[in-house]
Structures are given as structure tokens and as C-alpha cells.
C-alpha atoms as a PDB file:
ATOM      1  CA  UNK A   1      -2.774 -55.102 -27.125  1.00  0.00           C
ATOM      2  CA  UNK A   2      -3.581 -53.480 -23.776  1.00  0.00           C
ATOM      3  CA  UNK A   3      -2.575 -50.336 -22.545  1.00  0.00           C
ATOM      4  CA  UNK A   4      -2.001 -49.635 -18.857  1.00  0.00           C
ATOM      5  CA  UNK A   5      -3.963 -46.654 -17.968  1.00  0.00           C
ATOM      6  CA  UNK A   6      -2.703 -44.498 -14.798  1.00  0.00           C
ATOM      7  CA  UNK A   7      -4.621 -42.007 -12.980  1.00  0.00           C
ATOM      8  CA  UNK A   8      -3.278 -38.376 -14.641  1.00  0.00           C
ATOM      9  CA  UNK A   9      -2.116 -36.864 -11.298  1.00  0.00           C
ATOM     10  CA  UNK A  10       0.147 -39.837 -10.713  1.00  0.00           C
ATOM     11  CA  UNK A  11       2.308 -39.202 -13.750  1.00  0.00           C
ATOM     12  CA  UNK A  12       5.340 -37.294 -13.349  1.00  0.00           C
ATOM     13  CA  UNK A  13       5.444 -33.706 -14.244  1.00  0.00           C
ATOM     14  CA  UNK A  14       6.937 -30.405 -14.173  1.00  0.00           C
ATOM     15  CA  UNK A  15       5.267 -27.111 -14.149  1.00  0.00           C
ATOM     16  CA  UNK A  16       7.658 -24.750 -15.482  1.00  0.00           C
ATOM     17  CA  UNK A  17       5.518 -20.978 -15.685  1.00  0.00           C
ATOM     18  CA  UNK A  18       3.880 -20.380 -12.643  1.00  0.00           C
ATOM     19  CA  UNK A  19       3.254 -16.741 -11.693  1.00  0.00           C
ATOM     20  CA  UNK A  20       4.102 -16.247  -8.001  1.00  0.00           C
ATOM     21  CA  UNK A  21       0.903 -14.233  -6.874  1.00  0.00           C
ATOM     22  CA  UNK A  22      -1.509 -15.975  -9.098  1.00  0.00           C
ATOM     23  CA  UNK A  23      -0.324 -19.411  -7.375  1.00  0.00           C
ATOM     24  CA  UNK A  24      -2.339 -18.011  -4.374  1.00  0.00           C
ATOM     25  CA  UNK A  25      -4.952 -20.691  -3.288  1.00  0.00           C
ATOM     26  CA  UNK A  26      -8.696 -18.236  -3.149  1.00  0.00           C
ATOM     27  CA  UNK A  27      -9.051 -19.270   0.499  1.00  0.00           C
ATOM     28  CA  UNK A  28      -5.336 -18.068   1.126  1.00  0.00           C
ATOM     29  CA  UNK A  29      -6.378 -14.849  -0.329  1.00  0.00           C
ATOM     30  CA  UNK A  30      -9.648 -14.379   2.053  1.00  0.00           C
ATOM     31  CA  UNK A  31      -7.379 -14.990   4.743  1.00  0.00           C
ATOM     32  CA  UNK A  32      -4.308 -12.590   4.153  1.00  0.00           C
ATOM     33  CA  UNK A  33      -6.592 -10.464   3.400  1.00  0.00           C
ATOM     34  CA  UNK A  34      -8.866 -10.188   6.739  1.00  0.00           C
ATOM     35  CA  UNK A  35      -5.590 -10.327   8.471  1.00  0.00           C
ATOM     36  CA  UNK A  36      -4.168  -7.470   7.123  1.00  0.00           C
ATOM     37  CA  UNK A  37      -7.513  -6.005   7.122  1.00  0.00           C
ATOM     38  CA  UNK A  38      -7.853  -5.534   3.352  1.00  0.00           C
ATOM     39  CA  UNK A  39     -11.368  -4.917   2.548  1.00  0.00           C
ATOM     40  CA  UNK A  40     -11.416  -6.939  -1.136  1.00  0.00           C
ATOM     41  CA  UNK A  41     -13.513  -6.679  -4.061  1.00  0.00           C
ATOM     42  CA  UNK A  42     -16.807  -8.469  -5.099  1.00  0.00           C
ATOM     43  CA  UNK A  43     -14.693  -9.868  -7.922  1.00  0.00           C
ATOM     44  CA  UNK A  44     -12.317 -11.639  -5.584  1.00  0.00           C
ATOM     45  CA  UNK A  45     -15.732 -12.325  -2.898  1.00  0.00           C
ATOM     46  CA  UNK A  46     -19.017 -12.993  -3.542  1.00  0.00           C
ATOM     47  CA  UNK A  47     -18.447 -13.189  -7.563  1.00  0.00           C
ATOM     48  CA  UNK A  48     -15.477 -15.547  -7.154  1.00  0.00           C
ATOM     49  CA  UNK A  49     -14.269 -16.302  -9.985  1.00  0.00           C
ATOM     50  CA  UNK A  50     -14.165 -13.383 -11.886  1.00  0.00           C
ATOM     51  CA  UNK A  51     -15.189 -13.454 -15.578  1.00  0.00           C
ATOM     52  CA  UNK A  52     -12.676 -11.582 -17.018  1.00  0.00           C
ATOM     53  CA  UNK A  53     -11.737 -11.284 -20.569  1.00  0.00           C
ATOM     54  CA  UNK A  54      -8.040 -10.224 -21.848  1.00  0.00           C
ATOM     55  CA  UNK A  55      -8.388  -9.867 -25.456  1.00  0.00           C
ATOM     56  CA  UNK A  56      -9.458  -5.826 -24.854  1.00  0.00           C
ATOM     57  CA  UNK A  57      -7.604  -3.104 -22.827  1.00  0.00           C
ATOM     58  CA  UNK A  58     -10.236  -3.026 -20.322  1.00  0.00           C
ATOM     59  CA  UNK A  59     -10.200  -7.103 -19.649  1.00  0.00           C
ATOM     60  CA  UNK A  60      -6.726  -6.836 -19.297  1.00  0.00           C
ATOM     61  CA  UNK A  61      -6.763  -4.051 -16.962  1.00  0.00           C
ATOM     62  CA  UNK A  62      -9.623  -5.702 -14.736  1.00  0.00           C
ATOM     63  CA  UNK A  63      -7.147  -8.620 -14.873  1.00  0.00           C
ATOM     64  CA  UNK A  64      -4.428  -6.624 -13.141  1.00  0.00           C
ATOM     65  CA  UNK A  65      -5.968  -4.473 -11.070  1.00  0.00           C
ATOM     66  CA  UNK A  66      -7.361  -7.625  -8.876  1.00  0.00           C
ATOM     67  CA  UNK A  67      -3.896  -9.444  -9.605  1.00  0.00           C
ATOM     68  CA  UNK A  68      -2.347  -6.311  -8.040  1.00  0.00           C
ATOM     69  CA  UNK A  69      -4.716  -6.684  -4.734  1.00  0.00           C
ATOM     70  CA  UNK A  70      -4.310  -9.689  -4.118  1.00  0.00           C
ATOM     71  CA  UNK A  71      -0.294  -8.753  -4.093  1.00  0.00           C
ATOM     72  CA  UNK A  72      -1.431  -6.202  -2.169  1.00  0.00           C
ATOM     73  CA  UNK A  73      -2.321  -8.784   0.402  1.00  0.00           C
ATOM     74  CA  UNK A  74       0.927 -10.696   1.004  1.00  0.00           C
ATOM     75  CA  UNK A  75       2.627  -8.384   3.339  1.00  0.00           C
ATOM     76  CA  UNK A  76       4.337 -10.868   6.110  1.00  0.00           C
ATOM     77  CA  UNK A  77       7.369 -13.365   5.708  1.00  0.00           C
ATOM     78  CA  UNK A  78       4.851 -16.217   7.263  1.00  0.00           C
ATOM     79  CA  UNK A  79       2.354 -15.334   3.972  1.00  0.00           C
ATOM     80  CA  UNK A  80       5.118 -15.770   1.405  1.00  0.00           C
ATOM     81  CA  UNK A  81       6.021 -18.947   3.334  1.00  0.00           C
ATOM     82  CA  UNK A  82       2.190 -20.069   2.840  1.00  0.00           C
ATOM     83  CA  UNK A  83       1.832 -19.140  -0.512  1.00  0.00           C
ATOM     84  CA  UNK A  84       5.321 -21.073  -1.951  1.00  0.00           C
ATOM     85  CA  UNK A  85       3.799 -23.742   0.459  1.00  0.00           C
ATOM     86  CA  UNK A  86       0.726 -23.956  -0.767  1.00  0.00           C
ATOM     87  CA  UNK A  87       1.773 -23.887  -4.669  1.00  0.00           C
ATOM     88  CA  UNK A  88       4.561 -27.064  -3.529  1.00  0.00           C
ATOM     89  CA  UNK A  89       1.278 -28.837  -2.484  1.00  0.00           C
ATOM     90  CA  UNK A  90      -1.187 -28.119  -4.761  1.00  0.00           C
ATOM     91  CA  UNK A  91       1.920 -29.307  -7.385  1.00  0.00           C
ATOM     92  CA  UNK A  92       2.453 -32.135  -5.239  1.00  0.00           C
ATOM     93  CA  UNK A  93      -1.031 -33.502  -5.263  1.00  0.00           C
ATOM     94  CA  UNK A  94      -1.239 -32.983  -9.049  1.00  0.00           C
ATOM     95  CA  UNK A  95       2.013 -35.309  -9.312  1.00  0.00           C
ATOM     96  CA  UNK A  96       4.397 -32.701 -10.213  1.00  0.00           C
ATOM     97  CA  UNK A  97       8.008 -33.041  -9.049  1.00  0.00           C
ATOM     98  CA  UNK A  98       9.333 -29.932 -10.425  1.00  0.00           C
ATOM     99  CA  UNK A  99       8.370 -26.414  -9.754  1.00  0.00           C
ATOM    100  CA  UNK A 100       9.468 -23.120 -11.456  1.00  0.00           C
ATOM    101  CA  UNK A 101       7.776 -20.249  -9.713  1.00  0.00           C
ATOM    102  CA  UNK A 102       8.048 -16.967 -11.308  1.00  0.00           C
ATOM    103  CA  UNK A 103       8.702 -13.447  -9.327  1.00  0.00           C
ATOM    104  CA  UNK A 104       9.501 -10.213 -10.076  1.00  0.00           C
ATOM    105  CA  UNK A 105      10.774  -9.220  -6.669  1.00  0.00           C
ATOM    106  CA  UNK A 106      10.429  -5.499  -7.375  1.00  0.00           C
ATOM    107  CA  UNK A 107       6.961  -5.474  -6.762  1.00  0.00           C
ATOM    108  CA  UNK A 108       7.494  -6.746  -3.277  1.00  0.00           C
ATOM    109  CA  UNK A 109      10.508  -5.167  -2.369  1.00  0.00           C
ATOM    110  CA  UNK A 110       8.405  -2.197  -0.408  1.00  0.00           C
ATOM    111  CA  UNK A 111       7.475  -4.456   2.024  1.00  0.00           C
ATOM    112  CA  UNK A 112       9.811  -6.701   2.411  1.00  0.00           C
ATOM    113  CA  UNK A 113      13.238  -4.620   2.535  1.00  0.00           C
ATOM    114  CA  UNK A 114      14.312  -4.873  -0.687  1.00  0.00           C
ATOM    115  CA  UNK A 115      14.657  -6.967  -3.321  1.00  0.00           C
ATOM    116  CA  UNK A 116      17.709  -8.868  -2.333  1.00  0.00           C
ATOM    117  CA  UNK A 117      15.788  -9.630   1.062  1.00  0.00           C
ATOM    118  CA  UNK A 118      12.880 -10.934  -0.987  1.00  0.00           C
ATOM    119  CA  UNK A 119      14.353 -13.037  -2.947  1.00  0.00           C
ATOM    120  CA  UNK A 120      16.579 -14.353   0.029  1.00  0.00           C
ATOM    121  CA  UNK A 121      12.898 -14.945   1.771  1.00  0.00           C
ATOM    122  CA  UNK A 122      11.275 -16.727  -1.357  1.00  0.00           C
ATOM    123  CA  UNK A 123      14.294 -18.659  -2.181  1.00  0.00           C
ATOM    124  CA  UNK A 124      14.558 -19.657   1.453  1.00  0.00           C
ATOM    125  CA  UNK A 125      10.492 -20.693   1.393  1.00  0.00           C
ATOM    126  CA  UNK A 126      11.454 -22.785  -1.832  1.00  0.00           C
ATOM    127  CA  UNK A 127      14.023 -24.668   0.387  1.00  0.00           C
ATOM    128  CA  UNK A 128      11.392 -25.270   3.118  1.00  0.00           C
ATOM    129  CA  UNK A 129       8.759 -26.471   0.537  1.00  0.00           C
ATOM    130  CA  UNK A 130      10.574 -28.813  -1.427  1.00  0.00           C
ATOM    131  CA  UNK A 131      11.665 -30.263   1.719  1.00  0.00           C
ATOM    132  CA  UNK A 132       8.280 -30.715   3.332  1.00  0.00           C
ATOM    133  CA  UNK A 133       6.609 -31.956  -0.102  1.00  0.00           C
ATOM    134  CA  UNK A 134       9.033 -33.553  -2.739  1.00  0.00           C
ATOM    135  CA  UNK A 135       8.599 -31.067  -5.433  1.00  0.00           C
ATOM    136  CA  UNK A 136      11.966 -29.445  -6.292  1.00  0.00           C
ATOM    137  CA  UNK A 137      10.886 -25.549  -6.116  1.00  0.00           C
ATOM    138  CA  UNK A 138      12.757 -23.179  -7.845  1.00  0.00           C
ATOM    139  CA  UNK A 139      12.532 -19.574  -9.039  1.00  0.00           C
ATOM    140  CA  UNK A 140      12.627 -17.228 -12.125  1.00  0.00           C
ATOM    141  CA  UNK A 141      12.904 -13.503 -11.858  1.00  0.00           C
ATOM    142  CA  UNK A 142      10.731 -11.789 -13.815  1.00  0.00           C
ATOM    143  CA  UNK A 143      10.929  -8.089 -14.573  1.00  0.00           C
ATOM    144  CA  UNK A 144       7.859  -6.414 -15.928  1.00  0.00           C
ATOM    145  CA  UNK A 145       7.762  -5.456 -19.397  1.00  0.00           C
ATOM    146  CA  UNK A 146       5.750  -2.318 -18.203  1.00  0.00           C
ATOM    147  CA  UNK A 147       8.526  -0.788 -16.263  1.00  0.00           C
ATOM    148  CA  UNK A 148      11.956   0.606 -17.577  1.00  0.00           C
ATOM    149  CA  UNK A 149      14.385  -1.195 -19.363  1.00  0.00           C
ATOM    150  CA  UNK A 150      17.069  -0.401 -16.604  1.00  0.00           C
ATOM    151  CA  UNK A 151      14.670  -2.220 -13.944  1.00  0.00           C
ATOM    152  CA  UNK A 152      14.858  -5.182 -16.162  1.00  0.00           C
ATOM    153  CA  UNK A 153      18.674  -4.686 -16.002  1.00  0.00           C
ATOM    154  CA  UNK A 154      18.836  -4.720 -12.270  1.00  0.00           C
ATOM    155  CA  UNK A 155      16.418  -7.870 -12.295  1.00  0.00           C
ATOM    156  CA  UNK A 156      18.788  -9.743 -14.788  1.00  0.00           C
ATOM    157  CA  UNK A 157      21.825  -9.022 -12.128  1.00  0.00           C
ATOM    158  CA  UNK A 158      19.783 -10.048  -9.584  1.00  0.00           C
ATOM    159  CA  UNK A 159      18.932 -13.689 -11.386  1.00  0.00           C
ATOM    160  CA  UNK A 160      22.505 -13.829 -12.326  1.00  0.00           C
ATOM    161  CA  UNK A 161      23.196 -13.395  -8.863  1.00  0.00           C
ATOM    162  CA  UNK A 162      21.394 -16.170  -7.644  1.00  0.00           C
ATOM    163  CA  UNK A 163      21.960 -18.684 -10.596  1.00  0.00           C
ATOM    164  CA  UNK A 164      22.522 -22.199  -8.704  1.00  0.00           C
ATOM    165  CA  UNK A 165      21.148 -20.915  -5.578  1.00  0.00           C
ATOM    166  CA  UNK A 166      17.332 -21.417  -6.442  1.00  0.00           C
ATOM    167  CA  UNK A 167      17.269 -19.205  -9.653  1.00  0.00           C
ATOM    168  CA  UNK A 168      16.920 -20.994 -12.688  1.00  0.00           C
ATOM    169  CA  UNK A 169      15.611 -18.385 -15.377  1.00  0.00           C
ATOM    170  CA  UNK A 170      15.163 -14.868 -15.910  1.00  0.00           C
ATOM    171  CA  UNK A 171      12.192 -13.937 -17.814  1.00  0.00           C
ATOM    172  CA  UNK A 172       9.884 -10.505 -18.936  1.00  0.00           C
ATOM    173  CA  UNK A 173       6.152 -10.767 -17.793  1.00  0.00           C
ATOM    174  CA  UNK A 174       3.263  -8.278 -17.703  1.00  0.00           C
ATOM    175  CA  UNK A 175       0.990  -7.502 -20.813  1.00  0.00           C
ATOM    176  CA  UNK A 176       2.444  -8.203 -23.750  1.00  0.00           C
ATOM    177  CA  UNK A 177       0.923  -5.482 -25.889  1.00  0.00           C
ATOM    178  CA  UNK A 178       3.249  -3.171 -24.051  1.00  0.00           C
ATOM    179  CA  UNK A 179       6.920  -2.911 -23.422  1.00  0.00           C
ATOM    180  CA  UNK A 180       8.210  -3.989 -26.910  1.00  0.00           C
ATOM    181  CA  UNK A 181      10.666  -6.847 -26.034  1.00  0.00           C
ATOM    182  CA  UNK A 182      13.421  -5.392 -28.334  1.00  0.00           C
ATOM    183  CA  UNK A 183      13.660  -2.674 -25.455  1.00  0.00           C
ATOM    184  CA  UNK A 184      14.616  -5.095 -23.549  1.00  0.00           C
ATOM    185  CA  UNK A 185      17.043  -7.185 -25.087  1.00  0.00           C
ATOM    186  CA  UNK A 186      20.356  -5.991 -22.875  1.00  0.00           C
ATOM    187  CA  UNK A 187      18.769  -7.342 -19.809  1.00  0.00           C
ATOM    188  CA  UNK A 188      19.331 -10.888 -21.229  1.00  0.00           C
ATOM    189  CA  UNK A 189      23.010 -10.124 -22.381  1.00  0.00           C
ATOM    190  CA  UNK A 190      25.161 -11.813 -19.853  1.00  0.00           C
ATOM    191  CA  UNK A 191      25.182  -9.054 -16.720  1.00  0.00           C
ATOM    192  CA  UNK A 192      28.391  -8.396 -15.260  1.00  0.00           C
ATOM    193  CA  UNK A 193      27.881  -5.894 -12.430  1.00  0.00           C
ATOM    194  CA  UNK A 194      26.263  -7.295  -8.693  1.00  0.00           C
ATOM    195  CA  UNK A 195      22.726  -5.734  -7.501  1.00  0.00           C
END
């Protein structure tokens, strides 16, 4: 018996856990960054990629303090446009036709107005990338475990807000040593009240 063998990339797929700022392409990075004039570390430079370990405290913190800068470098509406972009094509080429990108809007919502008006701008970006690339982009909002319960809370409003309009999920990120899930468990009770 012979079996037809196809080339990985062209088999359908669907990547369902993909953390919005760690979907940034390097060279999108590098770029943001010199626009905004963000002077980066070695780690994210010349000693790209990092070696980082997260089975201690201090790998873990390494981990997120670079995560957290290269956040730090997505500060316009045309950058979150790139980034979804970029993510719909990179998915694209790897022959994915579904895309769940994961946000928690609350660490954006400084410089982008809010977190209603970031989530209206990343849905919106979602729209524009499926469109332009065939992937079907959606979004889960993600509140971080190392935060308040109550932020969760407004997240889980927000999601529920925006179910069928490019939400699909709501989910807890961040390390999970910390924020004991248990604490969090009336965020994913059915949410009532608008954001």
C-alpha cells in the first residue's frame, strides 16, 4: 500500500493559543522599536534569541521583562495592524486557516484609550487580516493571573461583550506559579453587567 505524502505546511490547521505580543515577527520588533526610539536590550539585539530558562523565578522573570519591552514597543494603531498582519501570514504560509490570537487588552489600554478602543482596534485588524490572507483571525481575552481578581472580572465582561463579534474565548495567562486559579473562578461565571 502507498501512502500519499503532502508537504506539512499544506495541511490544514488551526492554531488556537497564540499570545498577541509574542506573535511579533524579531524584525517587526527592531523596527517598532527604532521608530518609537526604544533603545532595546542585547537579549532582543545582538544575542537574538535569548536563552532563557522558565523552570526558576529568575528565567521566568528574564522571560517577562523582555516580553514586557517588546509590548512596550507597539504604541501606534498602524503597529497593531502589522503585528495581527504579520501573525495572519506567518499562519498563512504554515497552512493554517484558523487563528485564535490571545490579548489581554489591559496591558495596552494606556496607549491606546482604553480597553474597549483596543479591542475595537485588534478586532478590527483581525477583520483586515483574514481578509487579505484567508486565515479566519479571531481573539481571546486574556486577563493576567498576576493582577486582581476584579480585573479578571472586567476582562470576562469585556469577552462577553464581544462574543460573536471576533471574541471567541476568555482565558487567564501570565505565570502560572502565581495567581491561584481558584481566585479566579467568578470571572468565568457567566458576567452579566457591560464594561
Amino acid at each position: 500500500m502507498t501512502v500519499a505524502r503532502r508537504p506539512l505546511e499544506t495541511l490544514p490547521k488551526a492554531h488556537l493559543h497564540l499570545h498577541f505580543t509574542g506573535s511579533m515577527r524579531h524584525a517587526t520588533v527592531l523596527e517598532l522599536a527604532a521608530e518609537q526610539g526604544l533603545r532595546l536590550p542585547e537579549a532582543l539585539t545582538d544575542d537574538w534569541p535569548p536563552h532563557l530558562s522558565t523552570a526558576d523565578e529568575k528565567g521566568w522573570f528574564r522571560f517577562q521583562r523582555l516580553y514586557d519591552i517588546a509590548r512596550s514597543a507597539l504604541r501606534t494603531e498602524d503597529g497593531v495592524r502589522r503585528l495581527v498582519r504579520e501573525a495572519a501570514e506567518d499562519d498563512a504560509r504554515e497552512g493554517s486557516r484558523w487563528l485564535e490570537i490571545q490579548v489581554d487588552p489591559s496591558g495596552y489600554a494606556a496607549a491606546f484609550g482604553g480597553i474597549t478602543a483596543f479591542t475595537d482596534l485588534v478586532l478590527d485588524a483581525a477583520r483586515e487580516a483574514s481578509e487579505s490572507t484567508g486565515v479566519q483571525v479571531q481573539t481571546v481575552i486574556a486577563a493576567n493571573r498576576t493582577r486582581h481578581p476584579l480585573d479578571a472580572r472586567t476582562l470576562a465582561r469585556l469577552a462577553a461583550q464581544y462574543a460573536g463579534r471576533g471574541v471567541v474565548g476568555f482565558g487567564l495567562s501570565n505565570d502560572e506559579r502565581r495567581g491561584e486559579a481558584l481566585s479566579f473562578a467568578k470571572a468565568f461565571e457567566s458576567p452579566t453587567e457591560p464594561v
